[in-house]
PDB file of N, CA and C in Angstrom:
ATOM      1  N   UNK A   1     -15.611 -32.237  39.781  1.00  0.00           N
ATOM      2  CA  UNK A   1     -16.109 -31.651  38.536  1.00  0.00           C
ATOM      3  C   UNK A   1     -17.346 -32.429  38.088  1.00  0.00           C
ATOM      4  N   UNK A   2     -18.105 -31.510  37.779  1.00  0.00           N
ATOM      5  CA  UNK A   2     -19.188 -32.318  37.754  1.00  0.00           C
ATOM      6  C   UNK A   2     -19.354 -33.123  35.643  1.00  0.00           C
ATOM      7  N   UNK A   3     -20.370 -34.152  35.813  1.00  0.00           N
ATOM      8  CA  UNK A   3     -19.571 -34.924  34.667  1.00  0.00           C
ATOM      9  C   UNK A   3     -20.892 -34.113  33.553  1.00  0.00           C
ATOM     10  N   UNK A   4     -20.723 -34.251  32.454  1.00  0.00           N
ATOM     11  CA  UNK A   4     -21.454 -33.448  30.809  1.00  0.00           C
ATOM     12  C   UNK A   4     -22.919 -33.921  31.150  1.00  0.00           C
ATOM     13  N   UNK A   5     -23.589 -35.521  31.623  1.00  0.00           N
ATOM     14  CA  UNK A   5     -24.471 -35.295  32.201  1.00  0.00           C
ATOM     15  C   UNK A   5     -25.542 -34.658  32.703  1.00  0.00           C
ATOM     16  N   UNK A   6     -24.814 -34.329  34.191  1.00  0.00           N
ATOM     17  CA  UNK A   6     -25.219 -33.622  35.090  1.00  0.00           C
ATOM     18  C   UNK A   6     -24.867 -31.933  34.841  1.00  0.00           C
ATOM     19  N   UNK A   7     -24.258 -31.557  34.226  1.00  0.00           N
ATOM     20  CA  UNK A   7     -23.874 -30.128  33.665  1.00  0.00           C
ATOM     21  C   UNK A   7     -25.224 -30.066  32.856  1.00  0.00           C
ATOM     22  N   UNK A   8     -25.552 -30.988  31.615  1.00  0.00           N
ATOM     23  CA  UNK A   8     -26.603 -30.526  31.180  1.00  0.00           C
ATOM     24  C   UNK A   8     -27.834 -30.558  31.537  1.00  0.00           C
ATOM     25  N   UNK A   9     -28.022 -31.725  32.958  1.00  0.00           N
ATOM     26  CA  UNK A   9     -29.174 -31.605  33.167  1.00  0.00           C
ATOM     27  C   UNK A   9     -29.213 -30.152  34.392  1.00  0.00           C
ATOM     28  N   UNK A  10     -28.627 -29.416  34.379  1.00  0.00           N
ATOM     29  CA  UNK A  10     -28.340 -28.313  35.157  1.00  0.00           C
ATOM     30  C   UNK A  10     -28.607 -27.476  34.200  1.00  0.00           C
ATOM     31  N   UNK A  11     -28.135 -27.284  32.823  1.00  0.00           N
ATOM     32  CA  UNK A  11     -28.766 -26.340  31.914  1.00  0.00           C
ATOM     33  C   UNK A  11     -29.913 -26.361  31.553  1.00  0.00           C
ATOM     34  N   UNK A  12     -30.138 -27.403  31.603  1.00  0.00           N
ATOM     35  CA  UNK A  12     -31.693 -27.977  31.111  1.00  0.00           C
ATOM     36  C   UNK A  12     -32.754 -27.241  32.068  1.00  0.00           C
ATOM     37  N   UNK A  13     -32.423 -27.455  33.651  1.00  0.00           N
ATOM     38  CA  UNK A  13     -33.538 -26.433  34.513  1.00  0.00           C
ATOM     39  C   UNK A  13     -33.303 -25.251  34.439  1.00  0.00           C
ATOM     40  N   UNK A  14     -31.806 -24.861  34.046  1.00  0.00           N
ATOM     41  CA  UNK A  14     -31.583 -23.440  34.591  1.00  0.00           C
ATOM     42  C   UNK A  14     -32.553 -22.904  33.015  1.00  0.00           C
ATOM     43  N   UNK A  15     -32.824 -23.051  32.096  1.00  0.00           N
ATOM     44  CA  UNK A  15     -33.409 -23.187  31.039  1.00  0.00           C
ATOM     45  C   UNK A  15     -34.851 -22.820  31.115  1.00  0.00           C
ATOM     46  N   UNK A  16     -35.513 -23.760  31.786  1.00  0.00           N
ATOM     47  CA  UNK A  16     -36.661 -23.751  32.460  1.00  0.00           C
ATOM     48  C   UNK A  16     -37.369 -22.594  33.424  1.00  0.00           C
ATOM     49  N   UNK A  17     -35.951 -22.726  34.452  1.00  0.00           N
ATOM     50  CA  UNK A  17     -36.283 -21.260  35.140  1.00  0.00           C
ATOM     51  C   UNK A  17     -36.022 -20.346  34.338  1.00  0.00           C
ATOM     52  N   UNK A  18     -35.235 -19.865  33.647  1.00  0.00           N
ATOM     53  CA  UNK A  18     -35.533 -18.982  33.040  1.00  0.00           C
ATOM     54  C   UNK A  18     -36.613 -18.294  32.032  1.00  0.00           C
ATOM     55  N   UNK A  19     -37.355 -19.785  31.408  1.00  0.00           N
ATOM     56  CA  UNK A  19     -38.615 -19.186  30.452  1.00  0.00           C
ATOM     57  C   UNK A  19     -39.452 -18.797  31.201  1.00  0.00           C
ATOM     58  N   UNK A  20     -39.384 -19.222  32.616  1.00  0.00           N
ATOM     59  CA  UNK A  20     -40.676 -18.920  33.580  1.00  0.00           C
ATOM     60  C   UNK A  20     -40.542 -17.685  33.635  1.00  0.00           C
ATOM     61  N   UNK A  21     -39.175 -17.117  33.889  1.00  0.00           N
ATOM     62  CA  UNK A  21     -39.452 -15.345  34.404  1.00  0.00           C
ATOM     63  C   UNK A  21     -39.548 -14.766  33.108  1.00  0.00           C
ATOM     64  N   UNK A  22     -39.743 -15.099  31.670  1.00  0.00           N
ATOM     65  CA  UNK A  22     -40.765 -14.350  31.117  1.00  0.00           C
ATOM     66  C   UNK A  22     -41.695 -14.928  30.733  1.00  0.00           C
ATOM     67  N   UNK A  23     -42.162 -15.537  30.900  1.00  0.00           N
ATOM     68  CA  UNK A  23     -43.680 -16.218  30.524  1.00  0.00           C
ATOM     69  C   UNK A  23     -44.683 -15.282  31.219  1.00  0.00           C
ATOM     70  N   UNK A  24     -45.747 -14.712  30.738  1.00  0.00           N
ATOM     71  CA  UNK A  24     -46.535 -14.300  31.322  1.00  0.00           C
ATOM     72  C   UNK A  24     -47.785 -15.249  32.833  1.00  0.00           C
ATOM     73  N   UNK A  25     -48.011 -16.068  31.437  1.00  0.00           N
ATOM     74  CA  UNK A  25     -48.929 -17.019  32.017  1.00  0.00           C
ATOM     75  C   UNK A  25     -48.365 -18.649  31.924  1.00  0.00           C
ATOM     76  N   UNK A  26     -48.684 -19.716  32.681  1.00  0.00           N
ATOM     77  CA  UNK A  26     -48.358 -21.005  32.780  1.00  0.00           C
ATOM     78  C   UNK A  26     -48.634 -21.205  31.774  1.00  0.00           C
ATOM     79  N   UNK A  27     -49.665 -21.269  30.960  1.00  0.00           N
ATOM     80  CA  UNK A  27     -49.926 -22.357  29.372  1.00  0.00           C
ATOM     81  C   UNK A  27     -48.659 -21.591  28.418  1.00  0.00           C
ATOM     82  N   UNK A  28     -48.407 -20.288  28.554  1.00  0.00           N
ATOM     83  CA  UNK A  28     -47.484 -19.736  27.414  1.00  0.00           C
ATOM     84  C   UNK A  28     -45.873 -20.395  28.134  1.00  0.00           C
ATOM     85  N   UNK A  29     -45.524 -20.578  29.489  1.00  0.00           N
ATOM     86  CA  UNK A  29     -44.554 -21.705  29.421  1.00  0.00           C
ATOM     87  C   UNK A  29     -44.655 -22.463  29.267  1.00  0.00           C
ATOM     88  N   UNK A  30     -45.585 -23.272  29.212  1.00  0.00           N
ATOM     89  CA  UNK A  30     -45.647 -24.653  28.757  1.00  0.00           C
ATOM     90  C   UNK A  30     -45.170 -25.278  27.741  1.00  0.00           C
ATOM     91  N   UNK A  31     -45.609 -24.157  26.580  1.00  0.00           N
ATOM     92  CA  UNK A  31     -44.979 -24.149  25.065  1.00  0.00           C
ATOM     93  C   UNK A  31     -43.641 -24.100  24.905  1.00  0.00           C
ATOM     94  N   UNK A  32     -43.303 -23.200  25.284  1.00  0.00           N
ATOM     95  CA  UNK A  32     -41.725 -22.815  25.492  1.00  0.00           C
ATOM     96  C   UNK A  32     -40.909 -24.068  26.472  1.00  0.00           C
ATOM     97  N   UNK A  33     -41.593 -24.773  27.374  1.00  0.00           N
ATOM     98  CA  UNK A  33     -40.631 -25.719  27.843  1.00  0.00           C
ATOM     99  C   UNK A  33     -40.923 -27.029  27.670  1.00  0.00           C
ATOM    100  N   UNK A  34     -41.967 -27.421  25.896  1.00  0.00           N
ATOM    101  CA  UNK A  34     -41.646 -28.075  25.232  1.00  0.00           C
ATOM    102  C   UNK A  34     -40.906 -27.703  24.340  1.00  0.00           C
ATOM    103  N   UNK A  35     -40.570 -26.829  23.837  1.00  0.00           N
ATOM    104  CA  UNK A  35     -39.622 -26.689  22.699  1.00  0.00           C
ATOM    105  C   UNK A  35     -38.531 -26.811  23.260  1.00  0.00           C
ATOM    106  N   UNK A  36     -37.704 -26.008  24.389  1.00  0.00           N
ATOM    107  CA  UNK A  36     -36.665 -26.322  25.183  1.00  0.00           C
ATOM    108  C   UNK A  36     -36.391 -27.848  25.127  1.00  0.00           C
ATOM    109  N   UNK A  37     -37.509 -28.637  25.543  1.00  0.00           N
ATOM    110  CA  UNK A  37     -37.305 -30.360  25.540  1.00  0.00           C
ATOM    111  C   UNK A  37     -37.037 -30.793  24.352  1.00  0.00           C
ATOM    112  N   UNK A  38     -37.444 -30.075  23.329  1.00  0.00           N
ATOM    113  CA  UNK A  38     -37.251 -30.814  21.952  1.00  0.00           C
ATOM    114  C   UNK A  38     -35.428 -30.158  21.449  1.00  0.00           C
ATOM    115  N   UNK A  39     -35.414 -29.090  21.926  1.00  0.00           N
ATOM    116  CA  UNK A  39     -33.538 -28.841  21.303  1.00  0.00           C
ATOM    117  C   UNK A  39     -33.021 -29.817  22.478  1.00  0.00           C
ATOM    118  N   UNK A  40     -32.639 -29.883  23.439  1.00  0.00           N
ATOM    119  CA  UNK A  40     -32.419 -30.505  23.786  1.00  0.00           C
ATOM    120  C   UNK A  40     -32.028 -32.217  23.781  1.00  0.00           C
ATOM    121  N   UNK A  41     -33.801 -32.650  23.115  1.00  0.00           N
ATOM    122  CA  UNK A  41     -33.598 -34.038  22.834  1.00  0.00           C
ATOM    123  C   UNK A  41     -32.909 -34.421  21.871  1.00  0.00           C
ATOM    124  N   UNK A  42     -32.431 -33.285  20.727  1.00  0.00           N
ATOM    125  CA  UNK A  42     -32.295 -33.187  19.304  1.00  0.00           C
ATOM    126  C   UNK A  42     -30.610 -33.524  19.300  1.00  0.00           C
ATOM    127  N   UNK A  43     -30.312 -32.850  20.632  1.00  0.00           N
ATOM    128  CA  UNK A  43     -28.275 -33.392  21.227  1.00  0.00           C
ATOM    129  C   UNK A  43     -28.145 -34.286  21.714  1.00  0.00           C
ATOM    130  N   UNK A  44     -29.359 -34.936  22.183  1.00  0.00           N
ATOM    131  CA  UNK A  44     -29.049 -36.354  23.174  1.00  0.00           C
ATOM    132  C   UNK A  44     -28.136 -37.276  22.820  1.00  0.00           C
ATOM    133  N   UNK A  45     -28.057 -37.199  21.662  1.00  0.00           N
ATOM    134  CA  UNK A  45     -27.323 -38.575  21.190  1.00  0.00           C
ATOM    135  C   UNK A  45     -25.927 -37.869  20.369  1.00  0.00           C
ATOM    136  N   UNK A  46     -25.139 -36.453  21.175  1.00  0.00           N
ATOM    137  CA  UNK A  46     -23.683 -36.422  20.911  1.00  0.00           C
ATOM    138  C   UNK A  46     -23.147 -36.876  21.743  1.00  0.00           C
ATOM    139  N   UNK A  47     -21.865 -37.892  21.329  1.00  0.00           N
ATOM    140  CA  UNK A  47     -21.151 -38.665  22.243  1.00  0.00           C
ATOM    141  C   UNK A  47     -19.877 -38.134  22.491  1.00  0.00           C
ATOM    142  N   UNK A  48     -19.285 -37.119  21.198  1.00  0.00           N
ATOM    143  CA  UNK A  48     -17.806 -36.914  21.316  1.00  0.00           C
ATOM    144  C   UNK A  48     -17.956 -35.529  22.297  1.00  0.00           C
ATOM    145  N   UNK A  49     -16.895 -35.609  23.275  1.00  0.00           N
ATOM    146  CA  UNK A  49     -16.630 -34.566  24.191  1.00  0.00           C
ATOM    147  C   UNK A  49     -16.485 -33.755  23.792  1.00  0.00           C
ATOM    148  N   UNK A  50     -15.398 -33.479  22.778  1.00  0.00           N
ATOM    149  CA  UNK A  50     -15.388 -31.328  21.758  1.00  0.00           C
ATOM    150  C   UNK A  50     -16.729 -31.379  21.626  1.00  0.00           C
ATOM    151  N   UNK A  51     -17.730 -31.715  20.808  1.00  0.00           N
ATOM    152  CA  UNK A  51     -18.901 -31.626  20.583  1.00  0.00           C
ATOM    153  C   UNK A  51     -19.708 -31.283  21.740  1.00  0.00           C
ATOM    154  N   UNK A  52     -19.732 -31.707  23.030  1.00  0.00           N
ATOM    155  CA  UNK A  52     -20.805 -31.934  23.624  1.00  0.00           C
ATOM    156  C   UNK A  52     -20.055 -30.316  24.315  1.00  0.00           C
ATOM    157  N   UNK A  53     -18.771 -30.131  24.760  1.00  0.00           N
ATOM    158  CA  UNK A  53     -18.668 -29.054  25.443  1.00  0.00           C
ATOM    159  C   UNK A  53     -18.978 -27.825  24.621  1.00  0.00           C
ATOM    160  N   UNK A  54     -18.975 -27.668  23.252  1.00  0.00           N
ATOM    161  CA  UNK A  54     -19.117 -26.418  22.306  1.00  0.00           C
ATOM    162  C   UNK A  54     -20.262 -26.611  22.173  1.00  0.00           C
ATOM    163  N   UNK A  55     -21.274 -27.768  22.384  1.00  0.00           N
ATOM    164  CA  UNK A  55     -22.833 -27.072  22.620  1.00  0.00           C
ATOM    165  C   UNK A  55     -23.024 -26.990  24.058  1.00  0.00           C
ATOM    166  N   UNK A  56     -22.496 -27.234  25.179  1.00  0.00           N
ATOM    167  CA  UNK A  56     -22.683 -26.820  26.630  1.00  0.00           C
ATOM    168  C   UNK A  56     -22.056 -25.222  26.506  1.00  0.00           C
ATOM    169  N   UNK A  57     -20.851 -25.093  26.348  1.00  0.00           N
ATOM    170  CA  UNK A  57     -20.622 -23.486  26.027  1.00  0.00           C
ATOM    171  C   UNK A  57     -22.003 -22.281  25.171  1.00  0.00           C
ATOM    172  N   UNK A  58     -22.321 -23.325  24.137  1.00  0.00           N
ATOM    173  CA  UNK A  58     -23.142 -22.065  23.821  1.00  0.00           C
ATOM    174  C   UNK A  58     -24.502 -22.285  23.959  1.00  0.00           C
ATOM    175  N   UNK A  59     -25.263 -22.848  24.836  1.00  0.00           N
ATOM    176  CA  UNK A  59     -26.015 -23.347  25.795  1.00  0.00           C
ATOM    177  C   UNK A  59     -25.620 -22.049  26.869  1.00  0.00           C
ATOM    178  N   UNK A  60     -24.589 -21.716  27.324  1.00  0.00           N
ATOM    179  CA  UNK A  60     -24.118 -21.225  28.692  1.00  0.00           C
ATOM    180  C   UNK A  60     -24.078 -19.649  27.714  1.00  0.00           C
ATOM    181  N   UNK A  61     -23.940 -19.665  26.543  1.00  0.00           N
ATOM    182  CA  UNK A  61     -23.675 -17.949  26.567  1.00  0.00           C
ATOM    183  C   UNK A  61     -25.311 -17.963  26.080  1.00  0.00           C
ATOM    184  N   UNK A  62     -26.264 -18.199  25.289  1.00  0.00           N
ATOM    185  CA  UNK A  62     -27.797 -18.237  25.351  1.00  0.00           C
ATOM    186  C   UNK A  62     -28.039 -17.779  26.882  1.00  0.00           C
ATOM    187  N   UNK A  63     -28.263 -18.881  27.693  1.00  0.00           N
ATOM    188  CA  UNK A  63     -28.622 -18.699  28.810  1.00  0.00           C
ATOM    189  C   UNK A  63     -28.349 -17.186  29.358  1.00  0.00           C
ATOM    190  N   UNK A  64     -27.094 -16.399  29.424  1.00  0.00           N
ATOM    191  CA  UNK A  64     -26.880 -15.592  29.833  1.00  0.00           C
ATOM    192  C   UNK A  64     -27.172 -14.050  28.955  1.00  0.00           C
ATOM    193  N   UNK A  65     -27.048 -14.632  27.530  1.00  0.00           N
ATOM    194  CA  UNK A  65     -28.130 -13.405  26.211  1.00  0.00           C
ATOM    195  C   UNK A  65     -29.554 -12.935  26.908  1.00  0.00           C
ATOM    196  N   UNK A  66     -29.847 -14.491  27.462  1.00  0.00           N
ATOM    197  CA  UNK A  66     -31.372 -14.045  27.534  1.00  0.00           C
ATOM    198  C   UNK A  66     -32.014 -14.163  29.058  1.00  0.00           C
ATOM    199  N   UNK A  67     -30.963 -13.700  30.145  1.00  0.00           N
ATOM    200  CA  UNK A  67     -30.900 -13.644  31.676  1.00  0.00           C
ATOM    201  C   UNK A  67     -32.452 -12.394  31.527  1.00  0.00           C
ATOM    202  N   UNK A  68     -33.139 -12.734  32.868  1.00  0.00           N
ATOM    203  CA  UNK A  68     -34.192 -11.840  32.330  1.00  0.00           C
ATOM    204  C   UNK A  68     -33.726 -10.241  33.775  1.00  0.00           C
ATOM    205  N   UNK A  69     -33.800  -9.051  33.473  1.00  0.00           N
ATOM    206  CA  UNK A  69     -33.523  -7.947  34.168  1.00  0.00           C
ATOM    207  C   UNK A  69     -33.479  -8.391  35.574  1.00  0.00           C
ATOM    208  N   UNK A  70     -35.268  -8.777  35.675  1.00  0.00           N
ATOM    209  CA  UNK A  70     -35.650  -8.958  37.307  1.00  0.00           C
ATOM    210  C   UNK A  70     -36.510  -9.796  37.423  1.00  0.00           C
ATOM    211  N   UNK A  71     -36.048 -11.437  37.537  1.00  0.00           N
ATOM    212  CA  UNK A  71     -36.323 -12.421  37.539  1.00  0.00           C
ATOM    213  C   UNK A  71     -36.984 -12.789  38.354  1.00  0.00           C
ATOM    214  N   UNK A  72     -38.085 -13.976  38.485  1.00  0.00           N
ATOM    215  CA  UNK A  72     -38.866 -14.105  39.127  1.00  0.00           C
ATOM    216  C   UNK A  72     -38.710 -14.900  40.647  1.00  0.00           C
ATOM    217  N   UNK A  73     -39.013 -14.064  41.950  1.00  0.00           N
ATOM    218  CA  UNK A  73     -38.742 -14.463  43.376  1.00  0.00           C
ATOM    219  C   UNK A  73     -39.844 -15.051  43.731  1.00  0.00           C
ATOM    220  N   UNK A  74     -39.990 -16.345  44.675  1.00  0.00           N
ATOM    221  CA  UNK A  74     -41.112 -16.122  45.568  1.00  0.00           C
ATOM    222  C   UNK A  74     -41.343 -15.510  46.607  1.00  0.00           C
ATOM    223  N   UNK A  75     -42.556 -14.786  46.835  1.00  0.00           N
ATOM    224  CA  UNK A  75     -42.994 -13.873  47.579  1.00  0.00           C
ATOM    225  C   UNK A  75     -42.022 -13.834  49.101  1.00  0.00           C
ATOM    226  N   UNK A  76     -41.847 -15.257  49.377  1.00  0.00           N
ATOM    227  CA  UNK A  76     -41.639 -15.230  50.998  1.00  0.00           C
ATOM    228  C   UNK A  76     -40.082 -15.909  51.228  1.00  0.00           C
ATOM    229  N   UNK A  77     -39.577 -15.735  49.378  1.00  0.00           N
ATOM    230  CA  UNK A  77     -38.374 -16.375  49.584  1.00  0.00           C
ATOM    231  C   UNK A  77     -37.131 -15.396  49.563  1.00  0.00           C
ATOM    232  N   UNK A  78     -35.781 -14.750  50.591  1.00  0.00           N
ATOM    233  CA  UNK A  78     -34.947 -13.522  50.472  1.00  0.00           C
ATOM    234  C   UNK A  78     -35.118 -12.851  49.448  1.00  0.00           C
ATOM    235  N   UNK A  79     -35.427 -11.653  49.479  1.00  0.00           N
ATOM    236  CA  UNK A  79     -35.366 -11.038  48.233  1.00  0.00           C
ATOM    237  C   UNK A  79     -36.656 -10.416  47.827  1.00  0.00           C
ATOM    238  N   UNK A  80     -37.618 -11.644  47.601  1.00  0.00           N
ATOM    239  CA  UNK A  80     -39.083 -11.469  48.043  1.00  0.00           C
ATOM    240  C   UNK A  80     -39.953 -10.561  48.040  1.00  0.00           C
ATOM    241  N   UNK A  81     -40.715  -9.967  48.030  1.00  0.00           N
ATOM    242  CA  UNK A  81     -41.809  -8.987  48.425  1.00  0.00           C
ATOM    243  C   UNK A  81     -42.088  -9.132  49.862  1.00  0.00           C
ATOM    244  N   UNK A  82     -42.669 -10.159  50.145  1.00  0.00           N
ATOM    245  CA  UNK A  82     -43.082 -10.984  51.502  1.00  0.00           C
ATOM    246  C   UNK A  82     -41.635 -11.363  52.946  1.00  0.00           C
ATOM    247  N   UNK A  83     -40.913 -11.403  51.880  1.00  0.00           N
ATOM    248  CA  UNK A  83     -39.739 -11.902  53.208  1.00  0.00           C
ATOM    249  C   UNK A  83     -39.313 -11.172  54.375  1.00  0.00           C
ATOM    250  N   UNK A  84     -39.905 -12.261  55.694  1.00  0.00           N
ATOM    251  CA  UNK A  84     -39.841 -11.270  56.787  1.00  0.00           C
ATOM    252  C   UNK A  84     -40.972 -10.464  57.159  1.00  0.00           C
ATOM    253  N   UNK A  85     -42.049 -10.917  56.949  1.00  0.00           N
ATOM    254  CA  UNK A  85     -43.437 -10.206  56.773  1.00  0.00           C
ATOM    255  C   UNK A  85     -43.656 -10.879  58.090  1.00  0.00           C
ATOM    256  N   UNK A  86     -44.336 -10.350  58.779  1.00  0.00           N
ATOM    257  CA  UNK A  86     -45.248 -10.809  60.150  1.00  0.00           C
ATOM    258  C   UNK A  86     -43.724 -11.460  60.828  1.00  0.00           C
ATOM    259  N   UNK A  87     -42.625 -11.133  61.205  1.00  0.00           N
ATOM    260  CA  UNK A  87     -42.142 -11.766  62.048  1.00  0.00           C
ATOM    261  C   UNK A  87     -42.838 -11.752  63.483  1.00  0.00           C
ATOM    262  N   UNK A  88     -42.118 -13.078  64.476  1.00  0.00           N
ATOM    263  CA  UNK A  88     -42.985 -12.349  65.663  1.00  0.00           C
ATOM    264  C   UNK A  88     -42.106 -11.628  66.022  1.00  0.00           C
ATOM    265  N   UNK A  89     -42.814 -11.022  67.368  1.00  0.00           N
ATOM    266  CA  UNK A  89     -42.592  -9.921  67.889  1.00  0.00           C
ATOM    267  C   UNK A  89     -41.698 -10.089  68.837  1.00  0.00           C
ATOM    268  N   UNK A  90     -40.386  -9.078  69.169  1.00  0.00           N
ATOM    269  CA  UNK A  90     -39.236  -9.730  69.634  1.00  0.00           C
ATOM    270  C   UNK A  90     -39.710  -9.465  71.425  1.00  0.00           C
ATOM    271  N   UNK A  91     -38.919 -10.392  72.379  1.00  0.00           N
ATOM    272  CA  UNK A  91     -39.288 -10.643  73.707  1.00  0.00           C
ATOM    273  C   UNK A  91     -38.624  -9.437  74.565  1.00  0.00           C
ATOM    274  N   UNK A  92     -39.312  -8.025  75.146  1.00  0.00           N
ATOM    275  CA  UNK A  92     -37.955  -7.016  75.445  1.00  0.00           C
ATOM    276  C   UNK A  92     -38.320  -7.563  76.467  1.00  0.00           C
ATOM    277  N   UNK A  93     -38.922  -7.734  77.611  1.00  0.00           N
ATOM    278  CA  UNK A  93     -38.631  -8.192  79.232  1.00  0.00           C
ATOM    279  C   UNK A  93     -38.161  -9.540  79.500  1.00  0.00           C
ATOM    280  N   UNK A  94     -36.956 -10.340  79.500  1.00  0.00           N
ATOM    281  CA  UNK A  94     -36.193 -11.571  79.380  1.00  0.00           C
ATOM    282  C   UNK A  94     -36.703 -12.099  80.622  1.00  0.00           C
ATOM    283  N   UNK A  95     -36.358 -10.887  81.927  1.00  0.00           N
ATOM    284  CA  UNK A  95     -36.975 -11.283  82.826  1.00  0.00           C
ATOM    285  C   UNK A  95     -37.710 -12.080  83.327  1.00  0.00           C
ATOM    286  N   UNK A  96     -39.160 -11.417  82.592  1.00  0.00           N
ATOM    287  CA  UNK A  96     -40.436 -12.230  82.734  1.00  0.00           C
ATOM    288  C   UNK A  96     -40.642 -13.510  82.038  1.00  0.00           C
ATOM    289  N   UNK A  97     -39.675 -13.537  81.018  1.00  0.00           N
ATOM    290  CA  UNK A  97     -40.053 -15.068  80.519  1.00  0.00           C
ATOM    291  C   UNK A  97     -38.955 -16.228  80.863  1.00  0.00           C
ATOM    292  N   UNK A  98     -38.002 -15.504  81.482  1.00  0.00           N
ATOM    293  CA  UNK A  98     -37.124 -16.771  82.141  1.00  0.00           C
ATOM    294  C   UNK A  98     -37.370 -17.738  83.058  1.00  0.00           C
TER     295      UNK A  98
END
């Protein structure tokens, strides 16, 4: 199980990726994933466990309010636009290249 930590620093990117797939442009995330840094920094210092899991819970239902439709892929990564683009070309005479 992973420990409150590492759970939040897992919300913390999944956070991140998510402002990206609506951000239009890089400077307009930028903004947005300083403010993200600032709620964030603003919990740093809860120590009691009820506390820290009832803001990881609603941390986790946010995150999923604001899941974006069709989130952002890279081009050449499954899913992709690009993926699988130019494969080479498969070998039909085995023959000749054995």
């Amino acid at each position: 199980m992973a420990t409150p930590r590492q759970h939040v620093l897992s919300l913390y990117r999944r956070s991140l990726k998510l402002a990206l797939d609506w951000a239009v442009n890089r400077h307009i995330w930028r903004g947005q994933a300083m403010y993200l840094r600032s709620l964030f920094e603003a919990n740093k210092h809860v120590n009691e466990p009820r506390q820290q899991r009832v803001l990881i819970e609603e941390t986790e239902k946010l995150l999923e309010a604001y899941k974006h439709p069709d989130p952002y892929r890279p081009p050449t990564a499954p899913g992709g636009s690009k993926y699988e683009r130019n494969l080479p070309a498969p070998i039909l005479d085995r023959e000749e290249h054995d």
